[in-house]
Protein backbone atom coordinates (compact mmCIF):
# COMPACT_ATOMS: atom_id res chain seq x y z
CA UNK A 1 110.81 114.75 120.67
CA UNK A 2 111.22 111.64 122.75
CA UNK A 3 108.43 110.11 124.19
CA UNK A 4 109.61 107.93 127.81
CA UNK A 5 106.39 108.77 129.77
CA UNK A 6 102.61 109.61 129.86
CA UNK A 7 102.98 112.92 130.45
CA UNK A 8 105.64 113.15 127.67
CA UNK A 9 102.70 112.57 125.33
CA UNK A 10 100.77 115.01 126.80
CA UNK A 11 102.94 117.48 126.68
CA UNK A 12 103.17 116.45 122.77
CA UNK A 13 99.29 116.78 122.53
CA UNK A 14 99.06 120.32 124.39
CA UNK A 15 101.67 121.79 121.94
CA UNK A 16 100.06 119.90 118.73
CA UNK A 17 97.19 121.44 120.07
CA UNK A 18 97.79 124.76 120.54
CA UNK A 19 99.65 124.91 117.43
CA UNK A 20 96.66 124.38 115.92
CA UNK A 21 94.69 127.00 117.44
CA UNK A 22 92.09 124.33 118.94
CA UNK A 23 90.66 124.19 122.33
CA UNK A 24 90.52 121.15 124.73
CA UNK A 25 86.68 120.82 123.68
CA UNK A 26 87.48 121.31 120.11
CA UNK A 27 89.91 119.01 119.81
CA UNK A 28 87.54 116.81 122.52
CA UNK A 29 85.00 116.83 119.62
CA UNK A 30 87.26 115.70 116.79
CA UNK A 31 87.97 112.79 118.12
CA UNK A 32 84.77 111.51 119.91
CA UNK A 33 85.46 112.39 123.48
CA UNK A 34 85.44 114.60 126.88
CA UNK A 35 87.12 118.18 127.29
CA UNK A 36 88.26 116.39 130.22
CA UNK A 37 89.88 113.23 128.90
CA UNK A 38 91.90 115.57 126.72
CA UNK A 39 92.67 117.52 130.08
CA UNK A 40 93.71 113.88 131.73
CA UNK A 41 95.58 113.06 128.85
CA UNK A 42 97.46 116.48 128.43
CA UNK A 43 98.09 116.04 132.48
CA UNK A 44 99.81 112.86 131.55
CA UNK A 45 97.57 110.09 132.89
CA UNK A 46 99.13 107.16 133.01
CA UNK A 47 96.20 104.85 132.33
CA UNK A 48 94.68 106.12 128.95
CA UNK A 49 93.80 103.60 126.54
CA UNK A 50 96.80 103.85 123.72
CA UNK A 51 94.04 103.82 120.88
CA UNK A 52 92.16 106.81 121.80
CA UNK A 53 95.76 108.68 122.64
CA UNK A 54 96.48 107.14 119.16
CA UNK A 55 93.63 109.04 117.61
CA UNK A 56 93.95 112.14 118.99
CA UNK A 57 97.56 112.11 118.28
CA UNK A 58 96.75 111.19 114.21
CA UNK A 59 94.01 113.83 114.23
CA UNK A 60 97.02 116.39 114.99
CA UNK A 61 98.51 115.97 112.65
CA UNK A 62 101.31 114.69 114.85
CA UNK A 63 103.67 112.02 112.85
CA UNK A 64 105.24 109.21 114.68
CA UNK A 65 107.84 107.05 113.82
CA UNK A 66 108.87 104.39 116.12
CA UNK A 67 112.53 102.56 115.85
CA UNK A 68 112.87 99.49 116.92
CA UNK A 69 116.78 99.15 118.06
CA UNK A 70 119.29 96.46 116.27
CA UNK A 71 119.81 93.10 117.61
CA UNK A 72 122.03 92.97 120.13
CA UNK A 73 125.42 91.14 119.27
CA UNK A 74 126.26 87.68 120.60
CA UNK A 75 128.50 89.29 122.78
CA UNK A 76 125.73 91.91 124.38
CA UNK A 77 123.10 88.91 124.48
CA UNK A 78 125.93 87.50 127.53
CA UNK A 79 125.51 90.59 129.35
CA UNK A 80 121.63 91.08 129.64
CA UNK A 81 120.84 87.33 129.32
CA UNK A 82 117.89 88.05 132.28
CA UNK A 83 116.56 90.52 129.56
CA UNK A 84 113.04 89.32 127.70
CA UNK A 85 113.14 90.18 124.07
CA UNK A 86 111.27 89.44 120.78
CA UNK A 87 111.72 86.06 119.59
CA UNK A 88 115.25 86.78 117.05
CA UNK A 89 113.17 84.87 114.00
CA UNK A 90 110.04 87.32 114.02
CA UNK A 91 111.32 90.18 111.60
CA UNK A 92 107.81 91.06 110.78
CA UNK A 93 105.97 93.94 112.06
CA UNK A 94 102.60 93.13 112.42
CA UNK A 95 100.63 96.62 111.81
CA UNK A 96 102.18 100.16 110.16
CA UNK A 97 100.91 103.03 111.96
């Protein structure tokens, strides 16, 4: 599935969810919150702090794999030159997830 927005994700929780036979408070209760933060979450709130999203996401069971696209080529860097982009000598990834 790909993820472009909040409520992306929250569709993504509700399935992992209900997959797993668990309730908003059950799941609410695994991972140290509110039936109704899960509810925001599932909604698609926009403003949820990524860690706790993170959590609940990990605690399903759900695996993620992000992809980081290739460089672009000399000749795309000329065509989105107003682009920002990561610094071309930082290869490193700084955590695994």
């Amino acid at each position: 599935m790909k993820i472009r927005t909040a409520r992306d994700i929250g569709i993504l929780i509700k399935e992992a969810r209900t997959r797993r036979g668990l309730s908003q408070a059950a799941l609410a209760k695994m991972v140290n919150t509110t039936q109704t933060w899960v509810s925001w979450i599932e909604n698609g709130k926009p403003s949820a702090e990524i860690g706790n999203v993170l959590l609940a996401l990990t605690t399903l069971g759900v695996e993620m794999d992000f992809q980081i696209p290739p460089a672009p080529t000399s000749a795309d860097h000329h065509h989105n030159a107003d682009e920002r982009h990561v610094d071309d000598d930082d290869d490193e990834i700084p955590y695994k997830l």
